[in-house]
PDB file of N, CA and C in Angstrom:
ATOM      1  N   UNK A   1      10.511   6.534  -6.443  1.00  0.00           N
ATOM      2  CA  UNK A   1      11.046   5.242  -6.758  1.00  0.00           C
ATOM      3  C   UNK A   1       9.918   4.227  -6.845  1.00  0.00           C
ATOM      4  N   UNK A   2       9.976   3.012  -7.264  1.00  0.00           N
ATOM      5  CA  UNK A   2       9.056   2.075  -7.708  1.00  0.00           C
ATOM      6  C   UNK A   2       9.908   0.897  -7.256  1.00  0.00           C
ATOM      7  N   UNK A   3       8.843  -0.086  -6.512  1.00  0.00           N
ATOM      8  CA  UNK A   3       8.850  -1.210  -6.253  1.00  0.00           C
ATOM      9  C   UNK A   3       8.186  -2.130  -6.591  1.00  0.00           C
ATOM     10  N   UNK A   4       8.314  -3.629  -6.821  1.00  0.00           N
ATOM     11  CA  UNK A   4       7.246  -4.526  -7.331  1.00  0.00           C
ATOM     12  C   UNK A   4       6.562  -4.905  -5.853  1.00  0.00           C
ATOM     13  N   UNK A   5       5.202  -4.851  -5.632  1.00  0.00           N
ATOM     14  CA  UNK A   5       4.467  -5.407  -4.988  1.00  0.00           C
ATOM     15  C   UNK A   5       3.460  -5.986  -5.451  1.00  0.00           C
ATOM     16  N   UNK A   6       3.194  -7.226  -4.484  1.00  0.00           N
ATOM     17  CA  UNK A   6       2.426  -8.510  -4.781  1.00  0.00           C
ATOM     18  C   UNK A   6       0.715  -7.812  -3.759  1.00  0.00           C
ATOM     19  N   UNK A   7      -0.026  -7.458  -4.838  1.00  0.00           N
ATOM     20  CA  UNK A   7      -1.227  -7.386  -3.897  1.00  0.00           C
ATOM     21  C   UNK A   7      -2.266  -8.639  -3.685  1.00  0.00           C
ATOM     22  N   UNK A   8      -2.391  -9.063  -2.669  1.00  0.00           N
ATOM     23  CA  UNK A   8      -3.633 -10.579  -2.474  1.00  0.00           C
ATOM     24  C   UNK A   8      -4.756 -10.344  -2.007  1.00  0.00           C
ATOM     25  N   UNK A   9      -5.808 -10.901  -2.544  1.00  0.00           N
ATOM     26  CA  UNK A   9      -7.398 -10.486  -1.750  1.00  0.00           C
ATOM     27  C   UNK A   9      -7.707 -11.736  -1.731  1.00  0.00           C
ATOM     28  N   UNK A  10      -9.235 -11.984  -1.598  1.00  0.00           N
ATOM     29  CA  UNK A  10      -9.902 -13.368  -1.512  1.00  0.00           C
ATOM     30  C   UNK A  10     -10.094 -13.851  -2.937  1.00  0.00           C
ATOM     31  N   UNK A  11      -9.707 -13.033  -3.870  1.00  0.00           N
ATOM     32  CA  UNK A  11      -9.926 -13.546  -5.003  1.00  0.00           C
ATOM     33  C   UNK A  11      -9.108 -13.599  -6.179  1.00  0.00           C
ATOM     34  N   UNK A  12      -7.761 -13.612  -5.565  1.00  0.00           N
ATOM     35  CA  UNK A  12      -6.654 -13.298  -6.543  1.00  0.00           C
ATOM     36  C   UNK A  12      -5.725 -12.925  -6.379  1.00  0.00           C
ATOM     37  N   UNK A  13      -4.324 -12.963  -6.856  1.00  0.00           N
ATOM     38  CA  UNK A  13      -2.967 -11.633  -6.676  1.00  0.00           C
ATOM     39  C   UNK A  13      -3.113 -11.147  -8.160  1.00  0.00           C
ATOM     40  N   UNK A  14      -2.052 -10.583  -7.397  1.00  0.00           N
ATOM     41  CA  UNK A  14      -1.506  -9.295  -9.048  1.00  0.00           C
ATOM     42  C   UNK A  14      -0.651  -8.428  -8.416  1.00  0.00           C
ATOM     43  N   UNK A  15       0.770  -8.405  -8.548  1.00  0.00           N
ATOM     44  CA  UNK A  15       1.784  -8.138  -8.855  1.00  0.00           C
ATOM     45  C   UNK A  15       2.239  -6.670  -9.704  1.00  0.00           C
ATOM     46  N   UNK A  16       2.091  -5.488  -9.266  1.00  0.00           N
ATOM     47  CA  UNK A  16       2.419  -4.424  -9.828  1.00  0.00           C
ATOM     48  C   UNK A  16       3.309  -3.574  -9.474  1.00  0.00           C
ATOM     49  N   UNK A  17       3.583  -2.858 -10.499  1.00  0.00           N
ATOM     50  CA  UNK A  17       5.438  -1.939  -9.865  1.00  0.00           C
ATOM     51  C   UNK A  17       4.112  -0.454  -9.446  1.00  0.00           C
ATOM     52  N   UNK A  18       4.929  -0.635  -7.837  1.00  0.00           N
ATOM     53  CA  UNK A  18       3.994   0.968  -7.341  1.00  0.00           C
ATOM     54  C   UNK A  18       5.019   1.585  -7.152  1.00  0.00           C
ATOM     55  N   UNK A  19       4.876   2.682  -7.290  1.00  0.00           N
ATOM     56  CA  UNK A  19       5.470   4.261  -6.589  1.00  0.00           C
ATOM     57  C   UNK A  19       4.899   4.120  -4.776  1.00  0.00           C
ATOM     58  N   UNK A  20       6.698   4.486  -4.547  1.00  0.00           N
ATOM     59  CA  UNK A  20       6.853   4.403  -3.173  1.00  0.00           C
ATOM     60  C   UNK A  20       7.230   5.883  -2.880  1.00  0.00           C
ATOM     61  N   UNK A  21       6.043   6.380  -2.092  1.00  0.00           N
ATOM     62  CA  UNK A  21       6.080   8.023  -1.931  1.00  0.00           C
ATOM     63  C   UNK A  21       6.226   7.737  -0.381  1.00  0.00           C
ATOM     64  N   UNK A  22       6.963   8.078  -0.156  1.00  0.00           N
ATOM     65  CA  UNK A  22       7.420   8.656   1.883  1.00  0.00           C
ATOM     66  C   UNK A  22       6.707   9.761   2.182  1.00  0.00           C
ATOM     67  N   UNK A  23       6.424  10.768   1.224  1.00  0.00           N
ATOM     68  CA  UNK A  23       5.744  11.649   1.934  1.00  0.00           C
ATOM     69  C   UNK A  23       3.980  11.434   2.332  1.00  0.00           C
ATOM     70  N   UNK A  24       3.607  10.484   1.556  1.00  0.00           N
ATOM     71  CA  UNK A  24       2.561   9.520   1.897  1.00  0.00           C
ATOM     72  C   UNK A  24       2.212   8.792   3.183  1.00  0.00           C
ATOM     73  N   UNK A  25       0.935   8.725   4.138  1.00  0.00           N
ATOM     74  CA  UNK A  25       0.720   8.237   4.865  1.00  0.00           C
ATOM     75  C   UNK A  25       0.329   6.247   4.555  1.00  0.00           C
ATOM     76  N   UNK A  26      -0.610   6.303   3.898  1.00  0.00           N
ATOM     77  CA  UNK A  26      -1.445   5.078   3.653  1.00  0.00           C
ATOM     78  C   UNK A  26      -1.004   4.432   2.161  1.00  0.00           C
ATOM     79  N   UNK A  27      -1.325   3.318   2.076  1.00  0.00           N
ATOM     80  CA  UNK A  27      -1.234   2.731   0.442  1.00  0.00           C
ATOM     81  C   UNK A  27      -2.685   2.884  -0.199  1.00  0.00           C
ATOM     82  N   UNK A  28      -2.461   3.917  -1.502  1.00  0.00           N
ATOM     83  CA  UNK A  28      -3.575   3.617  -2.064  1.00  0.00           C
ATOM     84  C   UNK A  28      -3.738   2.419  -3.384  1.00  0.00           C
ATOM     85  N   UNK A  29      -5.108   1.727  -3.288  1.00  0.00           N
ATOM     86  CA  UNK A  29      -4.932   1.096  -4.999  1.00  0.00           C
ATOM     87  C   UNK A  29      -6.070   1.691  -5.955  1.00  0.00           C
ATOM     88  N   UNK A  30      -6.408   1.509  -6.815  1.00  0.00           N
ATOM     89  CA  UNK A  30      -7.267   1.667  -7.362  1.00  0.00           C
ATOM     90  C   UNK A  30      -8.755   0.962  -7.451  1.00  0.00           C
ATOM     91  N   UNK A  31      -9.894   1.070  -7.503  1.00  0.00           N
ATOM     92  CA  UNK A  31     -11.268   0.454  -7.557  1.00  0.00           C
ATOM     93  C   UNK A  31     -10.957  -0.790  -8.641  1.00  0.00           C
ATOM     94  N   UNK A  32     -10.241  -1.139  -9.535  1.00  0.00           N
ATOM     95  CA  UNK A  32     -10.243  -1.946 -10.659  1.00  0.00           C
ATOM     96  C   UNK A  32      -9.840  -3.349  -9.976  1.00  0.00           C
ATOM     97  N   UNK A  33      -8.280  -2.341  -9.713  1.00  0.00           N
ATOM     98  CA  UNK A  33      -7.533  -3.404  -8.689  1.00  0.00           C
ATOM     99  C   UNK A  33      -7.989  -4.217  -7.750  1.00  0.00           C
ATOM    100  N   UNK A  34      -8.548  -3.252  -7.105  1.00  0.00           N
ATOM    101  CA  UNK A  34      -9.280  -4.338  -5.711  1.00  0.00           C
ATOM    102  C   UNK A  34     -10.509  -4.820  -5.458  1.00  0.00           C
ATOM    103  N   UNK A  35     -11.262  -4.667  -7.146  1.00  0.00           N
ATOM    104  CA  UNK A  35     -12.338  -5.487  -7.322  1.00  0.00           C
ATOM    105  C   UNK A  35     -11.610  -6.626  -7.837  1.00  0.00           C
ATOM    106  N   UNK A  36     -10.761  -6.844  -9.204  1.00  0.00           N
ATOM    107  CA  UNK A  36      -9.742  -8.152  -9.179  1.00  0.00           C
ATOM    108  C   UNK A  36      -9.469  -8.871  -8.231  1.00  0.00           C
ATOM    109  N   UNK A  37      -8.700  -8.470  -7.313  1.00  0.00           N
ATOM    110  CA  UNK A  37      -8.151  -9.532  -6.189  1.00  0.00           C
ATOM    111  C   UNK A  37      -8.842  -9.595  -5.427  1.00  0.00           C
ATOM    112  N   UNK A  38     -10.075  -8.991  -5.033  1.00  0.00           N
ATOM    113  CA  UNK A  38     -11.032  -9.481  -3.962  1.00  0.00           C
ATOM    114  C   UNK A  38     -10.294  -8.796  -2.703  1.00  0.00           C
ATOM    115  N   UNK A  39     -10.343  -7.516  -2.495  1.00  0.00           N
ATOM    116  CA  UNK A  39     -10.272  -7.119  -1.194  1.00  0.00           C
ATOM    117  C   UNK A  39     -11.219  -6.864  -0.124  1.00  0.00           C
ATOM    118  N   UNK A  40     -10.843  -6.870   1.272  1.00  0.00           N
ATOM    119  CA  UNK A  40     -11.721  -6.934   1.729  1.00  0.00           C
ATOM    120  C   UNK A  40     -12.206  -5.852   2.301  1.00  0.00           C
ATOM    121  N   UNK A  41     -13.661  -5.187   2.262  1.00  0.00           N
ATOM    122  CA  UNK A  41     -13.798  -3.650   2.412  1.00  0.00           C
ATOM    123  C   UNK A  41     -14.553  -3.849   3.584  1.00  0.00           C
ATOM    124  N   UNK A  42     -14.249  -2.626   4.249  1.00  0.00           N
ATOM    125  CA  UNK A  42     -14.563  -2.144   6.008  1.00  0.00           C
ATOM    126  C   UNK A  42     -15.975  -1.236   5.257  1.00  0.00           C
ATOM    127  N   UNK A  43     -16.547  -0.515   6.595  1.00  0.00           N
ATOM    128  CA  UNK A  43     -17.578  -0.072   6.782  1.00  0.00           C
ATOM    129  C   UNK A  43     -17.676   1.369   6.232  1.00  0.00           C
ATOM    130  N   UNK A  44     -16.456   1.423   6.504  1.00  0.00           N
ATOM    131  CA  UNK A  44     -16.288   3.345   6.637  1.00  0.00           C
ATOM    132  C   UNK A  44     -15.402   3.759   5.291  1.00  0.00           C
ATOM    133  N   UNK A  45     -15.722   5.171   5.388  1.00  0.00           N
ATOM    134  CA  UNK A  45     -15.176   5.893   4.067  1.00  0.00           C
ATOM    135  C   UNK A  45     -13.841   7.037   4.964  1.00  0.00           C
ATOM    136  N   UNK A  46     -13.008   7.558   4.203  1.00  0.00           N
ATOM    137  CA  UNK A  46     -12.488   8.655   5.464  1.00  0.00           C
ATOM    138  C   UNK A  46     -11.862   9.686   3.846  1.00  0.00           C
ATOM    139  N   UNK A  47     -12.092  10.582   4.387  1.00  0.00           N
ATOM    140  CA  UNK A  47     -11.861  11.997   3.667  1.00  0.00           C
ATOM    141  C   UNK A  47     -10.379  12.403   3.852  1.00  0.00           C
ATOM    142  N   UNK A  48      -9.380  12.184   2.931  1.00  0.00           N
ATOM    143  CA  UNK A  48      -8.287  12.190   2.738  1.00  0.00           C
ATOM    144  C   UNK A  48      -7.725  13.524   1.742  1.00  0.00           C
ATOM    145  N   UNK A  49      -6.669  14.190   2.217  1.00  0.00           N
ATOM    146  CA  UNK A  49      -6.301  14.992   1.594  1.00  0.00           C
ATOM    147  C   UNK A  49      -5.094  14.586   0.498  1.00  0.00           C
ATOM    148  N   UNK A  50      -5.241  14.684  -0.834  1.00  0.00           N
ATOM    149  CA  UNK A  50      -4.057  14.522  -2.361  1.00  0.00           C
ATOM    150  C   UNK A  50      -2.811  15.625  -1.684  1.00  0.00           C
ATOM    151  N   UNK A  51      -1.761  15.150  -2.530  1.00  0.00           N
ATOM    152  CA  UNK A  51      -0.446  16.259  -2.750  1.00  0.00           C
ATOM    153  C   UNK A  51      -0.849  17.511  -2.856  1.00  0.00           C
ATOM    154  N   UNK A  52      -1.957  17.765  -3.576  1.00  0.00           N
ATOM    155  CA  UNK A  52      -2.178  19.092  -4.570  1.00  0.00           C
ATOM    156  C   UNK A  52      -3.355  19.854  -3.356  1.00  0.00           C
ATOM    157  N   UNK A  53      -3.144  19.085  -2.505  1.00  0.00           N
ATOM    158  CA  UNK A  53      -4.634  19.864  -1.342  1.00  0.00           C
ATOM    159  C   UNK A  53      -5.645  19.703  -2.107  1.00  0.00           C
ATOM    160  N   UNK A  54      -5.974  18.968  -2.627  1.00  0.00           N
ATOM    161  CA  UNK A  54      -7.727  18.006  -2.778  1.00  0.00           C
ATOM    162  C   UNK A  54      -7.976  17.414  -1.818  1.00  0.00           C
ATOM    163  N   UNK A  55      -9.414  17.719  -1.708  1.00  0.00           N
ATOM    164  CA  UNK A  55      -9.328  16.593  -0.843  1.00  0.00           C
ATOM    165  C   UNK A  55     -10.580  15.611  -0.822  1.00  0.00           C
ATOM    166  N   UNK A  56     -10.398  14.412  -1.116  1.00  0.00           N
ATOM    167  CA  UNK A  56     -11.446  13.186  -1.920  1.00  0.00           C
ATOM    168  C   UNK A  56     -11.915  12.487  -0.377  1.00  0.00           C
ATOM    169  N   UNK A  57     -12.925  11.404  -0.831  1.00  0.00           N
ATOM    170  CA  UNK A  57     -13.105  10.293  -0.011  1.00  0.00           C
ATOM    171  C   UNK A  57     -12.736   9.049  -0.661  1.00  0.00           C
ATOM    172  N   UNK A  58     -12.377   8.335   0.315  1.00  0.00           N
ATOM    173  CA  UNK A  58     -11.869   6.773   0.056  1.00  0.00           C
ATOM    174  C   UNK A  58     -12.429   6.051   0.767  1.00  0.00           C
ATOM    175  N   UNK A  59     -12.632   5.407   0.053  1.00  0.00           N
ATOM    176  CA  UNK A  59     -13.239   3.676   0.942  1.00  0.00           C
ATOM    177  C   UNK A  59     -11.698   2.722   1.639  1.00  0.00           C
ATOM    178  N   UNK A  60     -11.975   2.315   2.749  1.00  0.00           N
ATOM    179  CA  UNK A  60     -11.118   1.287   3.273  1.00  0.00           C
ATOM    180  C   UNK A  60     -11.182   0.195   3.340  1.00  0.00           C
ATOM    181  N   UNK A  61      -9.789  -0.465   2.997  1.00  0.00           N
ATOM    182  CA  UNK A  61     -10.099  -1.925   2.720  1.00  0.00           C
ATOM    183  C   UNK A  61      -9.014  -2.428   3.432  1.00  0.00           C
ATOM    184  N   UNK A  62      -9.223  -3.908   3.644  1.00  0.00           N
ATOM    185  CA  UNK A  62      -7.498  -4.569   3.631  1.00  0.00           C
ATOM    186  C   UNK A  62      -7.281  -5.542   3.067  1.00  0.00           C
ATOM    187  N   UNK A  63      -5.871  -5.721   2.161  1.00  0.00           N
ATOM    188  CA  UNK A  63      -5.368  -7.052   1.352  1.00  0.00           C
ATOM    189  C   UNK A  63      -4.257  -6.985   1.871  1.00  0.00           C
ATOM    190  N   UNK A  64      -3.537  -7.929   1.062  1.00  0.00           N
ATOM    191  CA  UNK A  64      -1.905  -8.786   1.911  1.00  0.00           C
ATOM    192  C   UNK A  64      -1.201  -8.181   0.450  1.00  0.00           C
ATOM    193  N   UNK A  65       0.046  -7.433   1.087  1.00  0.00           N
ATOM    194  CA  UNK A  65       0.726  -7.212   0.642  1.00  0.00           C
ATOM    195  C   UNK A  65       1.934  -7.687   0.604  1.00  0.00           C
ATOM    196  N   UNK A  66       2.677  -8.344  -0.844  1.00  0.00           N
ATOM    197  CA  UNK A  66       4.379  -8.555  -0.458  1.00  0.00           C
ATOM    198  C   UNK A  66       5.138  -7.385  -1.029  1.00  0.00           C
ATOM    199  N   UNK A  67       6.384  -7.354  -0.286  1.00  0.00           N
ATOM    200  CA  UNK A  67       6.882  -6.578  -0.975  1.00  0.00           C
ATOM    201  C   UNK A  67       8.451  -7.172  -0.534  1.00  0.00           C
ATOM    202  N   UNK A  68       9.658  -7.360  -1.365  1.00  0.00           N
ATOM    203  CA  UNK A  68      10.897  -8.126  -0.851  1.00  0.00           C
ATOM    204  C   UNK A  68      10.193  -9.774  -0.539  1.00  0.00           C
ATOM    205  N   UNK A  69      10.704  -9.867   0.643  1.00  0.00           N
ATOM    206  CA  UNK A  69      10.597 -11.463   1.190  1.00  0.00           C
ATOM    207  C   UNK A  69       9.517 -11.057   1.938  1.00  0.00           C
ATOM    208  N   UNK A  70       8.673 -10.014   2.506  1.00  0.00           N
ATOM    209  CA  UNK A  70       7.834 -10.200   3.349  1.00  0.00           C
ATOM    210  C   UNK A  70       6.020  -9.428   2.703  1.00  0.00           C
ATOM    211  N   UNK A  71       5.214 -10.415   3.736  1.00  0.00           N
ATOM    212  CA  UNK A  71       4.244  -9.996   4.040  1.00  0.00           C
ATOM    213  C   UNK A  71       3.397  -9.635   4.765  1.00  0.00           C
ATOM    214  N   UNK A  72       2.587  -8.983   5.072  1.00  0.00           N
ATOM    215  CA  UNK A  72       1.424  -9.018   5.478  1.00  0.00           C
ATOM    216  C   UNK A  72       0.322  -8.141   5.168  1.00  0.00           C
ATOM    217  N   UNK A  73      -0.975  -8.199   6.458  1.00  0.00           N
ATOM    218  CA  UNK A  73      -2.646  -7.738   6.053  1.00  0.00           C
ATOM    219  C   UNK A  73      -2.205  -5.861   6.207  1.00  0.00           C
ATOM    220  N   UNK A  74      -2.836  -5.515   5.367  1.00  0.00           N
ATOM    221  CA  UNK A  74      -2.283  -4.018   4.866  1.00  0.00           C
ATOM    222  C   UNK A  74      -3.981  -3.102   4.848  1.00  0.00           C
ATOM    223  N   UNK A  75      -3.799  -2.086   5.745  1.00  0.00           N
ATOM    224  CA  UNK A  75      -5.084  -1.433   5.265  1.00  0.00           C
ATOM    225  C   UNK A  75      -4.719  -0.449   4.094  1.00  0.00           C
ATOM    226  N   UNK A  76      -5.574  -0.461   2.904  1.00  0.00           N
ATOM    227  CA  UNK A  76      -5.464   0.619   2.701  1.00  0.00           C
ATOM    228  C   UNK A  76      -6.488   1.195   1.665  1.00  0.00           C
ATOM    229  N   UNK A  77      -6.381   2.285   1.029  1.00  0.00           N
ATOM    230  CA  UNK A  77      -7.364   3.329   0.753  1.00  0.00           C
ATOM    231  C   UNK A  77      -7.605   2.996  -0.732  1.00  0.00           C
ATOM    232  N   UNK A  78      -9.081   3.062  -1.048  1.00  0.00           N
ATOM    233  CA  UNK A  78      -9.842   2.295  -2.206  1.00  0.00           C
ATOM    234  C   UNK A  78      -9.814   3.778  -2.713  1.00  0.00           C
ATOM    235  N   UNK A  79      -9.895   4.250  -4.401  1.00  0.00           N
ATOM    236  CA  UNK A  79      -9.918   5.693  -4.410  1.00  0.00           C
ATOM    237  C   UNK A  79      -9.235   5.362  -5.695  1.00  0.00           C
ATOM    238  N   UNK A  80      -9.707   6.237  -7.045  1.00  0.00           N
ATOM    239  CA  UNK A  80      -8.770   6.849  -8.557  1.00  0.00           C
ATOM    240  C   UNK A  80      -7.970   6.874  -8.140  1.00  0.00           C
ATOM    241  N   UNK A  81      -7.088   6.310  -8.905  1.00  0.00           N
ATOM    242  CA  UNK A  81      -5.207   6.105  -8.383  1.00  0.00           C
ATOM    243  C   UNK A  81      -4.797   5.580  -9.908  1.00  0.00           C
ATOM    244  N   UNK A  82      -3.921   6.214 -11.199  1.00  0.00           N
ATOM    245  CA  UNK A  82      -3.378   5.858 -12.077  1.00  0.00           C
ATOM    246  C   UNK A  82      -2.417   4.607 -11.515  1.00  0.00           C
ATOM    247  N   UNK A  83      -2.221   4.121 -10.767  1.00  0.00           N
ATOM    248  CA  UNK A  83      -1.185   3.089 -10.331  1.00  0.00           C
ATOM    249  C   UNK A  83      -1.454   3.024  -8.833  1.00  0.00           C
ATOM    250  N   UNK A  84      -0.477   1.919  -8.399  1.00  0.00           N
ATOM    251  CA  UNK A  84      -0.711   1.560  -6.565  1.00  0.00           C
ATOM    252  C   UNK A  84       0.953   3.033  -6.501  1.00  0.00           C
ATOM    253  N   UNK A  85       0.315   3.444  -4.914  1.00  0.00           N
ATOM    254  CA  UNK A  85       0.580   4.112  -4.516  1.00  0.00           C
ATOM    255  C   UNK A  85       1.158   3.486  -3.114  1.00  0.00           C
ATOM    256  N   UNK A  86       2.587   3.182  -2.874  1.00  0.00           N
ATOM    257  CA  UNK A  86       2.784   2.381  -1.391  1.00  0.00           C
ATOM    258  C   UNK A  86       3.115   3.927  -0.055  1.00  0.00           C
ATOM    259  N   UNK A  87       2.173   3.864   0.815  1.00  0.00           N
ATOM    260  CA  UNK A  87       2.899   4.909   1.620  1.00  0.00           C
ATOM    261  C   UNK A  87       3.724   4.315   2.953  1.00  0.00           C
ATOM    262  N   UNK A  88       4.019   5.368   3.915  1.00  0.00           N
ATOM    263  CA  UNK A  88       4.739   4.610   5.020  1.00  0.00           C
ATOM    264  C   UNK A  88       4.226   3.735   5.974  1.00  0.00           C
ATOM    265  N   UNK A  89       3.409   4.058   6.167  1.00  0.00           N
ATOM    266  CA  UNK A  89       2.248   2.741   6.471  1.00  0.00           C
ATOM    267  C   UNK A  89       2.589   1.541   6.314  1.00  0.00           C
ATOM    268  N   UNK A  90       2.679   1.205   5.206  1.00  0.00           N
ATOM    269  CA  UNK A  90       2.665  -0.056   4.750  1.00  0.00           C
ATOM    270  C   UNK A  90       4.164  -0.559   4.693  1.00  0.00           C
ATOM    271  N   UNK A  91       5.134   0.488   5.108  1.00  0.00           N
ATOM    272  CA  UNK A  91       7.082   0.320   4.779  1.00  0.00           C
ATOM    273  C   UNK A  91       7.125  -0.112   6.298  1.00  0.00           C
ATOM    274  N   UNK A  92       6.709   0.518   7.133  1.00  0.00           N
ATOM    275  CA  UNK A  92       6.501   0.199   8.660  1.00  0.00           C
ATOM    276  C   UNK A  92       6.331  -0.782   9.190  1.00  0.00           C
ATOM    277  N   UNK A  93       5.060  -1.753   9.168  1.00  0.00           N
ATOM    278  CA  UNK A  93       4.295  -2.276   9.160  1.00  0.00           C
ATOM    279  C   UNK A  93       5.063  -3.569   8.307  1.00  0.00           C
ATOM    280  N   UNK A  94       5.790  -3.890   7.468  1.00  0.00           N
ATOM    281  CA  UNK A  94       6.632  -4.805   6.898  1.00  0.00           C
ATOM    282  C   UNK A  94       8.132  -4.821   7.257  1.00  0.00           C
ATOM    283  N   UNK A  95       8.372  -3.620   8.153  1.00  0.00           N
ATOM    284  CA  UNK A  95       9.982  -3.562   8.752  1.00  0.00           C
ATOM    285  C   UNK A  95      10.472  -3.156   7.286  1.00  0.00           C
ATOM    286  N   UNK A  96      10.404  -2.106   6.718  1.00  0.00           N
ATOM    287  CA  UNK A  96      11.119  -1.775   5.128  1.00  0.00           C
ATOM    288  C   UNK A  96      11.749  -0.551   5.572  1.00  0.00           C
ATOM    289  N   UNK A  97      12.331   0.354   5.033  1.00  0.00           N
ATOM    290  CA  UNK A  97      12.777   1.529   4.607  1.00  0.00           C
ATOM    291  C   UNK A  97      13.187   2.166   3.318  1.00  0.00           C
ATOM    292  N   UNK A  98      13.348   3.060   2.264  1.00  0.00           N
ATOM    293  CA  UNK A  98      14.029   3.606   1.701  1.00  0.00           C
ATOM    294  C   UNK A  98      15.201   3.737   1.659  1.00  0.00           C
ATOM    295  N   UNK A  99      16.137   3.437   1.634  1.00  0.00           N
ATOM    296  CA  UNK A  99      17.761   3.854   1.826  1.00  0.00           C
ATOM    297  C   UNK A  99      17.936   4.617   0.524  1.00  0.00           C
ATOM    298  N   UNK A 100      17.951   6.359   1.189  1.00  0.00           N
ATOM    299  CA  UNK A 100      18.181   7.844   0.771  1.00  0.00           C
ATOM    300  C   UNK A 100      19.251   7.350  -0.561  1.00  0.00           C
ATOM    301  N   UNK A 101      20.234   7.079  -0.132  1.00  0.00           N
ATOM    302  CA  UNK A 101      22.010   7.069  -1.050  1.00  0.00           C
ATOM    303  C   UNK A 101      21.769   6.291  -2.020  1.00  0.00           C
ATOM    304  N   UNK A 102      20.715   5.604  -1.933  1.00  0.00           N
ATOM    305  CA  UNK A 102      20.901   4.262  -2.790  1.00  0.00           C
ATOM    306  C   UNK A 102      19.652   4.237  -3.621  1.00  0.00           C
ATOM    307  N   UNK A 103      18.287   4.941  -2.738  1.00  0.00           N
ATOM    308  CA  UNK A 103      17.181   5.026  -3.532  1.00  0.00           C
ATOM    309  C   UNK A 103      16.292   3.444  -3.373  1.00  0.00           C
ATOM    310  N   UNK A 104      16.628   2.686  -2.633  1.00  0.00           N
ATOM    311  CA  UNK A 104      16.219   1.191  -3.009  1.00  0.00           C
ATOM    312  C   UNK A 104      15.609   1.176  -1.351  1.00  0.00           C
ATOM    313  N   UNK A 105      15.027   0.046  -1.239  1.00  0.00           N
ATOM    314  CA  UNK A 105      13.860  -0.483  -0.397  1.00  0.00           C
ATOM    315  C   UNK A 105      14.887  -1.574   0.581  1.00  0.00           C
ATOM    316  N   UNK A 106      14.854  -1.616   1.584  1.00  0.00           N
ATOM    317  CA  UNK A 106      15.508  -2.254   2.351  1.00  0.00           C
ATOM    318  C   UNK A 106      14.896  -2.483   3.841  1.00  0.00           C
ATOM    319  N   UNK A 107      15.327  -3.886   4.282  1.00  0.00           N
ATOM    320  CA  UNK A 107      15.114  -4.041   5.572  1.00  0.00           C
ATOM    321  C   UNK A 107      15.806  -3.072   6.489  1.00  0.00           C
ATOM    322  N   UNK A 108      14.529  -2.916   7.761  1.00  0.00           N
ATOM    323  CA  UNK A 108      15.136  -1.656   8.620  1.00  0.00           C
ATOM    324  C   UNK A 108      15.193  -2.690  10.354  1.00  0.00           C
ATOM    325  N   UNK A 109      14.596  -3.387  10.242  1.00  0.00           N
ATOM    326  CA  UNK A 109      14.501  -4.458  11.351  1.00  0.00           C
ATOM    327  C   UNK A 109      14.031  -5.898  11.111  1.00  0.00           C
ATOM    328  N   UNK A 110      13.945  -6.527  12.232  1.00  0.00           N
ATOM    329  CA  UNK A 110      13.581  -7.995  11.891  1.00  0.00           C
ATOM    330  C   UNK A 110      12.737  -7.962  11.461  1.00  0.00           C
ATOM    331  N   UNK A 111      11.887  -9.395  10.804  1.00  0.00           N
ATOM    332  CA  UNK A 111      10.626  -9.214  10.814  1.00  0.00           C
ATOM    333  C   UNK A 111       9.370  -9.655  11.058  1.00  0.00           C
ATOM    334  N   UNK A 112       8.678  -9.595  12.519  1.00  0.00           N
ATOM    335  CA  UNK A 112       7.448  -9.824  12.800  1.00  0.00           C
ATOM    336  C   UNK A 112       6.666  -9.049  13.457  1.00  0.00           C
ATOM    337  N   UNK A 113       5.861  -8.816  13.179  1.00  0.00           N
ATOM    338  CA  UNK A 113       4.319  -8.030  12.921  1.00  0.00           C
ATOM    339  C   UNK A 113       4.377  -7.338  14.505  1.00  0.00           C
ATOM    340  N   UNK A 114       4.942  -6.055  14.681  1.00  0.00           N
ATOM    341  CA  UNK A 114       4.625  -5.505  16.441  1.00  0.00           C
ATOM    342  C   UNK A 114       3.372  -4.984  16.767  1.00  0.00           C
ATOM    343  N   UNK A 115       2.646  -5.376  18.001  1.00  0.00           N
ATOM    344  CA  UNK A 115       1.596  -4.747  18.369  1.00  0.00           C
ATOM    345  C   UNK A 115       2.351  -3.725  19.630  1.00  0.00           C
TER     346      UNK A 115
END
């Protein structure tokens, strides 16, 4: 399924319909993308395994993600990606869910940011 999310960095938004994969840990975007909006990149790289058992390195970053009515600071994985890729990570982390029957994106709790 596909959702519109609002990605923000220090240097921009941009607004794209991603594929929302559950079986996904992290959100990936693409290098294009998050040279556009100005994300902000960490130190480290981490060796991530694809669907297909590849397994690449990615750079880590974090930008602000909306998605529905909410936002917030989102880590996620810099890396070739034909499109943004939202994983559960980032559904968590915004109080979202999937609803199975319906296929659509929905609040699963209130929403502010738990440590």
């Amino acid at each position: 399924m596909y959702v519109e999310a609002t990605f923000e960095g220090a240097r921009g938004r941009r607004a794209e319909s991603a594929l929302v994969d559950t079986g996904a840990t992290y959100t990936v975007i693409d290098k294009s993308l998050a040279e556009e909006i100005g994300v902000v990149y960490t130190p480290w790289t981490e060796e991530v395994q694809l669907a297909d058992g590849q397994r690449v390195e990615a750079e880590i970053a974090l930008t602000r993600i909306r998605i529905l009515d909410r936002a917030f600071t989102i880590k996620v994985l810099v890396m070739k990606a034909p499109e943004p890729l939202i994983g559960v990570d980032t559904l968590e982390s915004l109080g979202l869910r999937v609803d199975p029957a319906t296929g659509r994106i929905e609040h699963s709790r209130g929403f502010l940011a738990r440590i």
